[in-house]
N, C-alpha and C. Protein backbone atom coordinates (compact mmCIF):
# COMPACT_ATOMS: atom_id res chain seq x y z
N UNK A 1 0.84 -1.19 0.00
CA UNK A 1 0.00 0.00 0.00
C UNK A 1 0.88 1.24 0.00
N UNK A 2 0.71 2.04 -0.75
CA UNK A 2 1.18 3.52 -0.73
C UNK A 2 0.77 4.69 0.07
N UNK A 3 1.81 5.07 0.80
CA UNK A 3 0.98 6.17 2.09
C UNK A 3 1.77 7.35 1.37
N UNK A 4 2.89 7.60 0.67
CA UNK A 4 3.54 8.93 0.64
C UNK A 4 3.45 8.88 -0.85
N UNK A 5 3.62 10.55 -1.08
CA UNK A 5 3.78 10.64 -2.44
C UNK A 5 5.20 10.55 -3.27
N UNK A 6 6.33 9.74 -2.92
CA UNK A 6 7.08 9.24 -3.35
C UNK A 6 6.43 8.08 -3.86
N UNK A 7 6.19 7.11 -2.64
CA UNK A 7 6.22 5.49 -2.90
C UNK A 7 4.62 5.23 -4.23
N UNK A 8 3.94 6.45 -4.31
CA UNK A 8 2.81 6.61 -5.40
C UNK A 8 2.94 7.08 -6.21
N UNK A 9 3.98 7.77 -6.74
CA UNK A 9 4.93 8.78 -7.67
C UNK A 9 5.58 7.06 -8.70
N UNK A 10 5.82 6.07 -7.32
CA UNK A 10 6.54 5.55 -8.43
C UNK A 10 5.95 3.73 -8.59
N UNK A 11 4.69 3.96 -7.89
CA UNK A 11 4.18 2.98 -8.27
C UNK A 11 2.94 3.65 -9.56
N UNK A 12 2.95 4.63 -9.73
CA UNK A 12 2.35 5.29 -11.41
C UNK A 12 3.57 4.86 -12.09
N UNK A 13 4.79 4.93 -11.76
CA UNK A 13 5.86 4.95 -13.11
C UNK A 13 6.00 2.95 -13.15
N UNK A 14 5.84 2.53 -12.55
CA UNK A 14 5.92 1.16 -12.35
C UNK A 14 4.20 0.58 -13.32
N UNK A 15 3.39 1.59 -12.97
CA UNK A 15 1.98 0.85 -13.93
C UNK A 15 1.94 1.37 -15.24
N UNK A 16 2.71 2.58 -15.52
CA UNK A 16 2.72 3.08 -16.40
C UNK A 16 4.27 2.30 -17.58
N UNK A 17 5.14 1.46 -16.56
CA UNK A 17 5.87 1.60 -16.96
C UNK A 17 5.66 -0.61 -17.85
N UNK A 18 4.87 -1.10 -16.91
CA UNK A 18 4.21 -2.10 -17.11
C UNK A 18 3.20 -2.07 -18.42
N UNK A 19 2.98 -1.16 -18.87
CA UNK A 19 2.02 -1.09 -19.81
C UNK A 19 2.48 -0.29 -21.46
N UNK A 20 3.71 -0.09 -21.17
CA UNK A 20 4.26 0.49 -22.47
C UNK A 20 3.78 2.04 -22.66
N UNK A 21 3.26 3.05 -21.62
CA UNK A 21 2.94 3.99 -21.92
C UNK A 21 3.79 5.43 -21.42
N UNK A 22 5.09 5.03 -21.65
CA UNK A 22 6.14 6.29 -21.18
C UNK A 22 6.18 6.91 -22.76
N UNK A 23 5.84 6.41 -23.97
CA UNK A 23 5.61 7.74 -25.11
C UNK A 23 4.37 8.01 -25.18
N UNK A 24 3.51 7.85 -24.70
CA UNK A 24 2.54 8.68 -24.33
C UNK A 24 2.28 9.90 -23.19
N UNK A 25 3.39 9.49 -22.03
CA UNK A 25 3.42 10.52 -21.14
C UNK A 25 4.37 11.74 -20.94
N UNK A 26 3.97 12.27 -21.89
CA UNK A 26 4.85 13.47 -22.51
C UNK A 26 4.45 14.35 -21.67
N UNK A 27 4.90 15.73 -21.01
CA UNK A 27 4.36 16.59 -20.05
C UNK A 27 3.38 17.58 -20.72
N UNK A 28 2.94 17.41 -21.98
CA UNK A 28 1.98 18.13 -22.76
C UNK A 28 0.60 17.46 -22.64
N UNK A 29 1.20 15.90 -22.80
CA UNK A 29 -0.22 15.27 -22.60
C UNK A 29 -0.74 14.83 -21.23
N UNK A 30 0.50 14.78 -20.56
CA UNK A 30 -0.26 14.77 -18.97
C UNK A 30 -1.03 15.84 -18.78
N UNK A 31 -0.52 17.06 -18.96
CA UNK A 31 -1.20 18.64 -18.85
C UNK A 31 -2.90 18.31 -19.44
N UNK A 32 -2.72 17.80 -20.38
CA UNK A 32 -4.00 17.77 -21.38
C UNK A 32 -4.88 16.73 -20.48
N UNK A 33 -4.37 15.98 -20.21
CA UNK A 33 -5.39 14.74 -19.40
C UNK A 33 -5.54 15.28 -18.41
N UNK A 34 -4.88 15.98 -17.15
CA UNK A 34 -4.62 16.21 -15.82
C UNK A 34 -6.37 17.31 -16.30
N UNK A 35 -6.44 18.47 -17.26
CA UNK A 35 -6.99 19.40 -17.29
C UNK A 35 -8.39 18.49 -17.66
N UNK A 36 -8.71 17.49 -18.31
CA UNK A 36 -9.84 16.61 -19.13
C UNK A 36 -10.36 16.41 -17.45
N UNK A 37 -9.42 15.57 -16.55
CA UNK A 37 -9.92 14.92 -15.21
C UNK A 37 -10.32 15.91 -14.06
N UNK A 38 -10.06 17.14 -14.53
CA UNK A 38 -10.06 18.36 -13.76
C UNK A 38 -12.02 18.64 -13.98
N UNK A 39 -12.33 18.79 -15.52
CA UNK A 39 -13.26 18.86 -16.01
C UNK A 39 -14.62 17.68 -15.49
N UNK A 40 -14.13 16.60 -15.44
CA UNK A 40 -14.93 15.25 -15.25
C UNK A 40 -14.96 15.80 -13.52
N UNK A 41 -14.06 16.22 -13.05
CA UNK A 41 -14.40 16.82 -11.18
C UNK A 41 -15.67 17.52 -11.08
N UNK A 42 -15.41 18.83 -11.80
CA UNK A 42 -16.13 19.68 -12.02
C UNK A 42 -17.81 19.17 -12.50
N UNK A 43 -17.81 18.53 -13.41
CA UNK A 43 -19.14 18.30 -14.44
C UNK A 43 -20.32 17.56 -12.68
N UNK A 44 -19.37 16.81 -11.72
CA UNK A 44 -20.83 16.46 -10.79
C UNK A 44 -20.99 17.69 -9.83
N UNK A 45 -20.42 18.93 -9.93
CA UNK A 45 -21.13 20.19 -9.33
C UNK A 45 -21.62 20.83 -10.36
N UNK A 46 -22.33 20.59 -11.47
CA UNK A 46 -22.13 21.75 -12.37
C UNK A 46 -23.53 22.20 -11.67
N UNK A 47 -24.50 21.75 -11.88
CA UNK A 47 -25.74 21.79 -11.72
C UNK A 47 -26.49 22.21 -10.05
N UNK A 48 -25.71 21.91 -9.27
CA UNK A 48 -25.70 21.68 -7.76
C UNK A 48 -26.00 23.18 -7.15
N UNK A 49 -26.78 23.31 -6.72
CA UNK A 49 -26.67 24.52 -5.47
C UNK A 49 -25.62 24.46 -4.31
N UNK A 50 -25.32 25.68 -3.60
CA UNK A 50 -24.02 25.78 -2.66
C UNK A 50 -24.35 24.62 -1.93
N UNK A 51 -25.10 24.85 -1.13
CA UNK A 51 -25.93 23.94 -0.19
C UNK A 51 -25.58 22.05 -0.94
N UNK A 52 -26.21 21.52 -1.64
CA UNK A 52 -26.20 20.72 -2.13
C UNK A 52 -24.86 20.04 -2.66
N UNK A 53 -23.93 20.96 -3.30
CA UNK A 53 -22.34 20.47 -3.29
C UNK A 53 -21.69 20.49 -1.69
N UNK A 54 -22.64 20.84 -0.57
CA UNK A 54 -21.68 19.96 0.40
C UNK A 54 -22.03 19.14 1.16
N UNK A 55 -23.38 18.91 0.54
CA UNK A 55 -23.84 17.01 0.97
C UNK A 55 -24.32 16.76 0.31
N UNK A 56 -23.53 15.82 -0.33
CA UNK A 56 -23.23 14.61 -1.07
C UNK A 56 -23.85 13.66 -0.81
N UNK A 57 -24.43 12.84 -1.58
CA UNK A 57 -25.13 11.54 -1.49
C UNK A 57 -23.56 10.50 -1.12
N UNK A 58 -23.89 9.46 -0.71
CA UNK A 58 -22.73 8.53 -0.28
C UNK A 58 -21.71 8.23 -1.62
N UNK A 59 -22.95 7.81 -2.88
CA UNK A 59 -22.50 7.45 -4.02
C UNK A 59 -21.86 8.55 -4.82
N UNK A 60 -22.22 10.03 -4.70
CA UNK A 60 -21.50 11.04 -5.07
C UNK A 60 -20.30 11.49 -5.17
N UNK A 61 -20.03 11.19 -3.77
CA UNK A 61 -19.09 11.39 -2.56
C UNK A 61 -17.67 10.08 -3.15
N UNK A 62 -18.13 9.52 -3.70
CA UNK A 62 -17.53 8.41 -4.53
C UNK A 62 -16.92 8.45 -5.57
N UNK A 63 -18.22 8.56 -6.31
CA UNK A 63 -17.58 9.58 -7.75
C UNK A 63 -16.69 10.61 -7.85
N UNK A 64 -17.17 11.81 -7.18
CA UNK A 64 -16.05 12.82 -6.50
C UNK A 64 -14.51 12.26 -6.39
N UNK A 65 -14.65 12.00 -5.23
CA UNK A 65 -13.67 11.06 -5.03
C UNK A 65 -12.71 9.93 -6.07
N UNK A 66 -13.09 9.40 -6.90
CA UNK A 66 -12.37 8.83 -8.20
C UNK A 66 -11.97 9.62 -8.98
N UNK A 67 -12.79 10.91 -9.39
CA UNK A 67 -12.29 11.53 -10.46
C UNK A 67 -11.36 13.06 -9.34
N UNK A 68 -11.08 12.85 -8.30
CA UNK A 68 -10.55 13.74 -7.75
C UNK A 68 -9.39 13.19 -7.48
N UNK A 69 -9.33 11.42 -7.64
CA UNK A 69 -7.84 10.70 -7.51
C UNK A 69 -7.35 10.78 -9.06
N UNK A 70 -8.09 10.56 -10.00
CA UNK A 70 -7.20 10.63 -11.52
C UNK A 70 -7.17 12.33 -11.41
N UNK A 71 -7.28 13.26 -10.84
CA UNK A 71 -6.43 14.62 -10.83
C UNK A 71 -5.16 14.45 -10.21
N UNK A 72 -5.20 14.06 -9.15
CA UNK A 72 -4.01 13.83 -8.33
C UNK A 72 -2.97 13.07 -8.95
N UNK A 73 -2.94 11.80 -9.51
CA UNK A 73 -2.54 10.82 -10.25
C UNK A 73 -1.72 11.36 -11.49
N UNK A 74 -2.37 12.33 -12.49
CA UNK A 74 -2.01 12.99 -13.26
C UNK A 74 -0.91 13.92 -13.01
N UNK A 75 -1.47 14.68 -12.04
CA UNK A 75 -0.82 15.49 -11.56
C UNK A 75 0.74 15.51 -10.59
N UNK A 76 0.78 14.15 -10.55
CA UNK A 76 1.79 13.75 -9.76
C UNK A 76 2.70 13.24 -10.85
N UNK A 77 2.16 12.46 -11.77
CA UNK A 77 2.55 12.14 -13.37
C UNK A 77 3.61 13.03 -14.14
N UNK A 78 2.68 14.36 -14.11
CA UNK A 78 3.12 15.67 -14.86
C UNK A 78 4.52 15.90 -13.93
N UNK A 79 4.33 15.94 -12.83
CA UNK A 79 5.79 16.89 -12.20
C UNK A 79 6.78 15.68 -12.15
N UNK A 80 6.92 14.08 -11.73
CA UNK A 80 7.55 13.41 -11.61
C UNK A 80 8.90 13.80 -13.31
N UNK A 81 7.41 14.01 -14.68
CA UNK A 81 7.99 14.13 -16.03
C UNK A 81 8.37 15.23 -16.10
N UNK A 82 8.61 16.03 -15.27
CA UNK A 82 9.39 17.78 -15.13
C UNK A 82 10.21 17.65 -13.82
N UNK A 83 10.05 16.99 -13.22
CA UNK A 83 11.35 16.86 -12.14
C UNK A 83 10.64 17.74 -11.24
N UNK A 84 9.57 18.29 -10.94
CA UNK A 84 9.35 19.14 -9.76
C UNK A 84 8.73 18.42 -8.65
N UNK A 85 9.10 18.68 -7.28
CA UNK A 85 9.22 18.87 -6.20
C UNK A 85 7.49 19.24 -5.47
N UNK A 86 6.43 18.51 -5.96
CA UNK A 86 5.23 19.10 -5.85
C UNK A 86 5.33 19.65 -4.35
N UNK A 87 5.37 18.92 -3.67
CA UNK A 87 5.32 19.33 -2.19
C UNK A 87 6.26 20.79 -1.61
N UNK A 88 6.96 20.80 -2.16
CA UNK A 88 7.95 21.66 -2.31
C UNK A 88 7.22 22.83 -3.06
N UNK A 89 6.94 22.06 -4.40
CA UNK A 89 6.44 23.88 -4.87
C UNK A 89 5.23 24.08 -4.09
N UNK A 90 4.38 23.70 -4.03
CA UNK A 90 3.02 23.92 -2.84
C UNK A 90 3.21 24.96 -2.08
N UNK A 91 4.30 24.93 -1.04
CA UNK A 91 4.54 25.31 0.10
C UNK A 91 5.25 26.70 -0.34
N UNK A 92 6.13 26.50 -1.10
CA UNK A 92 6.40 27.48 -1.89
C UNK A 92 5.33 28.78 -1.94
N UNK A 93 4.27 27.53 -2.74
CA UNK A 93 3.42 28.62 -3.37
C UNK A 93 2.06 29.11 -2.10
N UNK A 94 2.42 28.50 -0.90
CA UNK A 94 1.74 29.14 0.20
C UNK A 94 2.44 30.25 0.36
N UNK A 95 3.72 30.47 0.23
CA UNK A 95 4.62 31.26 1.18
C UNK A 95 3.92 32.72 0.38
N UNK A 96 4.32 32.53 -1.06
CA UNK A 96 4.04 33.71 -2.11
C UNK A 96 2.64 34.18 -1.65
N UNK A 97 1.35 33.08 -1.84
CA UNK A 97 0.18 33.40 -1.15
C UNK A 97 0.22 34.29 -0.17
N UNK A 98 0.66 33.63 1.06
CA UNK A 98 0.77 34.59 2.39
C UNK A 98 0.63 36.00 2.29
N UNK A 99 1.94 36.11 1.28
CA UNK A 99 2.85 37.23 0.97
C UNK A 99 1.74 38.64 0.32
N UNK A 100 1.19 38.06 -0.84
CA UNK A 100 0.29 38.48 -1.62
C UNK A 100 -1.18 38.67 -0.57
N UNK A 101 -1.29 37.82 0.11
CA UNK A 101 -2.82 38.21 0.20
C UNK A 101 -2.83 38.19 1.95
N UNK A 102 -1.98 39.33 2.72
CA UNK A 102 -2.00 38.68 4.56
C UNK A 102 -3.28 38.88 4.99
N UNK A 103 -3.11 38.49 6.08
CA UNK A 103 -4.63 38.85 6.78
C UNK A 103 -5.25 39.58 7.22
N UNK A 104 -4.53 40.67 7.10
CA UNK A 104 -5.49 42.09 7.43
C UNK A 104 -4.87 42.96 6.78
């Protein structure tokens, strides 16, 4: 089982790598898929009132959930194939946040 995003970083390159699909995972087309799975997130709130996107039917909550792991998945995909440091830039990009927007 995979708890960190190393040991899941490289059990994607291990399924990906099992299946003949490292010329397909070009960092253009991860981008392109990462943004498709971003979309498929989106499409079960499209319709939803505020109220209603934050209770979820069980089975929703599911769905959600699958297409909110092929974002992650992708997305972990994309930076492994650019060498970045997701966790790293994140935090990063809290710091800039902070910076940009303080609290009073």
């Amino acid at each position: 089982m995979t708890n960190d995003i190393s040991s899941l970083t490289q059990a994607l390159r291990d399924f990906a790598a099992a299946r003949n699909w490292a010329p397909f995972h070009s960092p253009k087309n991860l981008a392109s898929a990462l943004s498709v799975e971003a979309a498929e997130l989106l499409e079960h709130f499209q319709w939803l009132t505020e109220e209603q996107s934050r209770n979820l039917a069980a089975d929703q909550r599911a769905e959600v959930g699958a297409e909110a792991a092929d974002v992650l998945l992708y997305l972990l995909q994309l930076c492994d194939q650019l060498g970045i440091d997701l966790l790293e830039a994140a935090r990063l990009k809290m710091l800039v946040n902070a910076q940009k927007y303080p609290v009073a």
